[in-house]
C-alpha atoms as a PDB file:
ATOM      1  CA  UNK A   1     116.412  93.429 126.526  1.00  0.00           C
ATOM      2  CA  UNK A   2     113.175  92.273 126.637  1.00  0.00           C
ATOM      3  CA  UNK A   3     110.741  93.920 122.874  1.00  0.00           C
ATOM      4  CA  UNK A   4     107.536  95.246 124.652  1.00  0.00           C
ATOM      5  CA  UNK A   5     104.932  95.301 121.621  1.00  0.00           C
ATOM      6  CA  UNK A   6     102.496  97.978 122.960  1.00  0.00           C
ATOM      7  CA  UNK A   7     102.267 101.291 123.749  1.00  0.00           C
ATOM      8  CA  UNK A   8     100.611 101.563 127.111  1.00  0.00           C
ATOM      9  CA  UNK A   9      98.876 104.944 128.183  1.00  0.00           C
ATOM     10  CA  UNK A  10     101.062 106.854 130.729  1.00  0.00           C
ATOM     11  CA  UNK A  11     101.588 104.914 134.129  1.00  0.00           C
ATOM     12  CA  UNK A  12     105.091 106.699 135.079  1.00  0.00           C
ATOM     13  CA  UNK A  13     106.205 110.069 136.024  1.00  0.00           C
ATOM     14  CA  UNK A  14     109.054 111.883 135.490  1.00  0.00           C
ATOM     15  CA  UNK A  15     110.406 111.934 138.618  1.00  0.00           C
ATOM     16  CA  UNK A  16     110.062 108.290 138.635  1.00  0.00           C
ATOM     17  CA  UNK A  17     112.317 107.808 135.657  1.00  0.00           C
ATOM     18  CA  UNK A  18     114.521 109.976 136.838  1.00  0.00           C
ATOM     19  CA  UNK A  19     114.704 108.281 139.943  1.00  0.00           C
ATOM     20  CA  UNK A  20     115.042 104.837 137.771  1.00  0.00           C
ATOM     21  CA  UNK A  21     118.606 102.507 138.344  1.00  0.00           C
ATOM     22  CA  UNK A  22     119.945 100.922 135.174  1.00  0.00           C
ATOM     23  CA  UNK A  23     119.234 100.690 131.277  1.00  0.00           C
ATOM     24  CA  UNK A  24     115.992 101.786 130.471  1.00  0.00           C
ATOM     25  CA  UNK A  25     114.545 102.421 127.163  1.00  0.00           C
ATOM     26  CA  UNK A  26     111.423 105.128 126.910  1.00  0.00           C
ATOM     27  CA  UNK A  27     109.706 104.933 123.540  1.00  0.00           C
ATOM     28  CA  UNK A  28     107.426 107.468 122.525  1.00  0.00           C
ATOM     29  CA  UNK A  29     104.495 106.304 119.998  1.00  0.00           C
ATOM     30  CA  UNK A  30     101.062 105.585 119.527  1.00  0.00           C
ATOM     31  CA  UNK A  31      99.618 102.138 118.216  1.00  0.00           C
ATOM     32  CA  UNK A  32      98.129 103.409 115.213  1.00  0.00           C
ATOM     33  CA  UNK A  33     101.309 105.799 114.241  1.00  0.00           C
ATOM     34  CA  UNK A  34     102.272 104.333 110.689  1.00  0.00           C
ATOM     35  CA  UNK A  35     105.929 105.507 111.010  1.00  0.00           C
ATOM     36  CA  UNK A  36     105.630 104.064 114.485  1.00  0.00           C
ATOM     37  CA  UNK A  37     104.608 100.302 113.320  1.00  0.00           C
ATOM     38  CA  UNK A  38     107.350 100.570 110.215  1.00  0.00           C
ATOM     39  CA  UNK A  39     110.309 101.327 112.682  1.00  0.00           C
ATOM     40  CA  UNK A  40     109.031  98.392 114.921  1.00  0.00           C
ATOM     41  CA  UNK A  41     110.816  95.087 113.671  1.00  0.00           C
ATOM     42  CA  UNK A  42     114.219  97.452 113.626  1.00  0.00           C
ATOM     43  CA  UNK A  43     113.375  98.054 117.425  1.00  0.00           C
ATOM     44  CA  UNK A  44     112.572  94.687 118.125  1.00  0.00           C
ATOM     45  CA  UNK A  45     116.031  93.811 116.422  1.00  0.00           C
ATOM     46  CA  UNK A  46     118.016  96.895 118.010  1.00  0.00           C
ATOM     47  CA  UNK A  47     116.805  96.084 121.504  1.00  0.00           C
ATOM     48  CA  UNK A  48     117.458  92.054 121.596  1.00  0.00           C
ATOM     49  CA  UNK A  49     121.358  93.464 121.131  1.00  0.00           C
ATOM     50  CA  UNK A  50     121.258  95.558 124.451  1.00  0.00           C
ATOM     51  CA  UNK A  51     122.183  94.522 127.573  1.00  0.00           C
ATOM     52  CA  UNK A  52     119.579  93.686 130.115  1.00  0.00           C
ATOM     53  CA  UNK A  53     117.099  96.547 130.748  1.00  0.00           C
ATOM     54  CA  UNK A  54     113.798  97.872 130.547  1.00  0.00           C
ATOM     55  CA  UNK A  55     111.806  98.908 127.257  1.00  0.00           C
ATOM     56  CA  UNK A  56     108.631 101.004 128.286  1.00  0.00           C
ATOM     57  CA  UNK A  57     106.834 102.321 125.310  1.00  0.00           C
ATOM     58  CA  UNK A  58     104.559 105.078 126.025  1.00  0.00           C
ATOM     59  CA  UNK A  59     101.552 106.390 124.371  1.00  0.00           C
ATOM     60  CA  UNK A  60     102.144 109.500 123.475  1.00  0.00           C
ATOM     61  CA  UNK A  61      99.710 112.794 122.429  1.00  0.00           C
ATOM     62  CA  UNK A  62      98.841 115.998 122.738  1.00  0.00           C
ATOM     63  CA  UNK A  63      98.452 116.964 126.535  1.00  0.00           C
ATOM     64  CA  UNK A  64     100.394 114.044 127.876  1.00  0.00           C
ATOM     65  CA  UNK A  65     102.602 114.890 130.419  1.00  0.00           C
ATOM     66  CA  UNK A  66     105.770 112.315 130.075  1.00  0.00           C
ATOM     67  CA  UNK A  67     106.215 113.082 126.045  1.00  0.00           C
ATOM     68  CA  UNK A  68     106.453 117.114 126.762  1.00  0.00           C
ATOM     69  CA  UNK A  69     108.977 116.857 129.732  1.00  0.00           C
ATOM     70  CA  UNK A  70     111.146 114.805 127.181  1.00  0.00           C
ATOM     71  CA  UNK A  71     109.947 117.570 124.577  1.00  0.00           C
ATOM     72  CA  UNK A  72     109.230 114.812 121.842  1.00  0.00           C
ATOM     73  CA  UNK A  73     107.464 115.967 119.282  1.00  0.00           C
ATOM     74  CA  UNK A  74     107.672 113.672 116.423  1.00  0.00           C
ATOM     75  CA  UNK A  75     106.902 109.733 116.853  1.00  0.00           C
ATOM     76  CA  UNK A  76     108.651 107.214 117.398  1.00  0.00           C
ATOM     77  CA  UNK A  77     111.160 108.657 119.686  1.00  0.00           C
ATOM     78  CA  UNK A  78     113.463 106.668 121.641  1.00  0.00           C
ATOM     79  CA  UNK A  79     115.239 107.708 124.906  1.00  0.00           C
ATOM     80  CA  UNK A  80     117.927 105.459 126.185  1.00  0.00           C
ATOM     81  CA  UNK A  81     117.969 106.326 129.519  1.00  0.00           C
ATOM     82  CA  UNK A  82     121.001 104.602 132.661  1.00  0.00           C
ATOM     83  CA  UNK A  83     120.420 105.326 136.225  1.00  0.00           C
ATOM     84  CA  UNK A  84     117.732 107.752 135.385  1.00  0.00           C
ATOM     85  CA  UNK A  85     120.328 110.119 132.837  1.00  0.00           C
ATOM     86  CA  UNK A  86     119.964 110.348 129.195  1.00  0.00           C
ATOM     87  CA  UNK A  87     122.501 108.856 127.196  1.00  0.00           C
ATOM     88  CA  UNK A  88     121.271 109.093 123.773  1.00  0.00           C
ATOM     89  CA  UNK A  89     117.542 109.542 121.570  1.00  0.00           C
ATOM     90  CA  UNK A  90     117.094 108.492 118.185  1.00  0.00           C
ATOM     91  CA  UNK A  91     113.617 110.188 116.054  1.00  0.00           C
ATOM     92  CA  UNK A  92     112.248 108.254 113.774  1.00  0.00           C
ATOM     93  CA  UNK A  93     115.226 106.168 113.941  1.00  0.00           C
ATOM     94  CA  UNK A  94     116.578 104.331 110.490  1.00  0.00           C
ATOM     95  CA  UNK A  95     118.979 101.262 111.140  1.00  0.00           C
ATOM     96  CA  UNK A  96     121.927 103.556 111.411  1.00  0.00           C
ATOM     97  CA  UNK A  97     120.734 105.463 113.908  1.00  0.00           C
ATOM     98  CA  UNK A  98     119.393 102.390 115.745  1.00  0.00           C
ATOM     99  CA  UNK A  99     122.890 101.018 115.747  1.00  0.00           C
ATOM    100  CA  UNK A 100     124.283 103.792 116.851  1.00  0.00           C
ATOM    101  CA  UNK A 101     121.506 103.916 120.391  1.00  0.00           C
ATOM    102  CA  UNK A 102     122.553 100.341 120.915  1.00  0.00           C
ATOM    103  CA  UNK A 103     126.475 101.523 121.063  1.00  0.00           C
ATOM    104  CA  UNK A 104     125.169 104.216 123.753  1.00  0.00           C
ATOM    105  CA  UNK A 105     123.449 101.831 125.558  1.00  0.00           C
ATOM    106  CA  UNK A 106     127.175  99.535 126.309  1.00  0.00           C
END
């Protein structure tokens, strides 16, 4: 799966994930979140062993839309996400729990 290395300001809605076919992977963050930019090589490394998909990382923050209809509320958070269902979401994920959202992923 393809590392995207910035999160982009909102440009989905719900309904359109929901609506989405196939492996996608929502991450929640901001670009100046520190525990976002420590988990990020881990990421990187998690998502190059997933099958082919999408990796949309979303900036996140008080008011936005996307992040409360997934009810995050700590950063990063990852959804892995397959034909618009949620499989699996990892918080502040460490390497085990990074391993363990590439084994829901298949």
């Amino acid at each position: 799966m393809q590392y995207q290395e910035i999160y982009e300001p909102e440009t989905l809605s719900r309904a359109e994930l929901d609506a989405s076919k196939g492996l996608v992977v929502v991450e929640f963050g901001t670009n100046w979140c520190g525990h976002c930019r420590a988990a990020q090589a881990g990421i990187a490394q998690a998502l190059s062993g997933m099958p082919d998909g999408q990796h949309i990382k979303v900036e996140d923050g008080p008011g936005r839309r996307l992040g409360r209809s997934f009810r995050v509320k700590l950063w990063p958070t990852l959804i892995i996400m397959k034909d618009g269902q949620e499989l699996a979401r990892g918080v502040r994920p460490d390497d085990e729990v990074l391993q363990a959202l590439v084994a829901a992923a298949g």
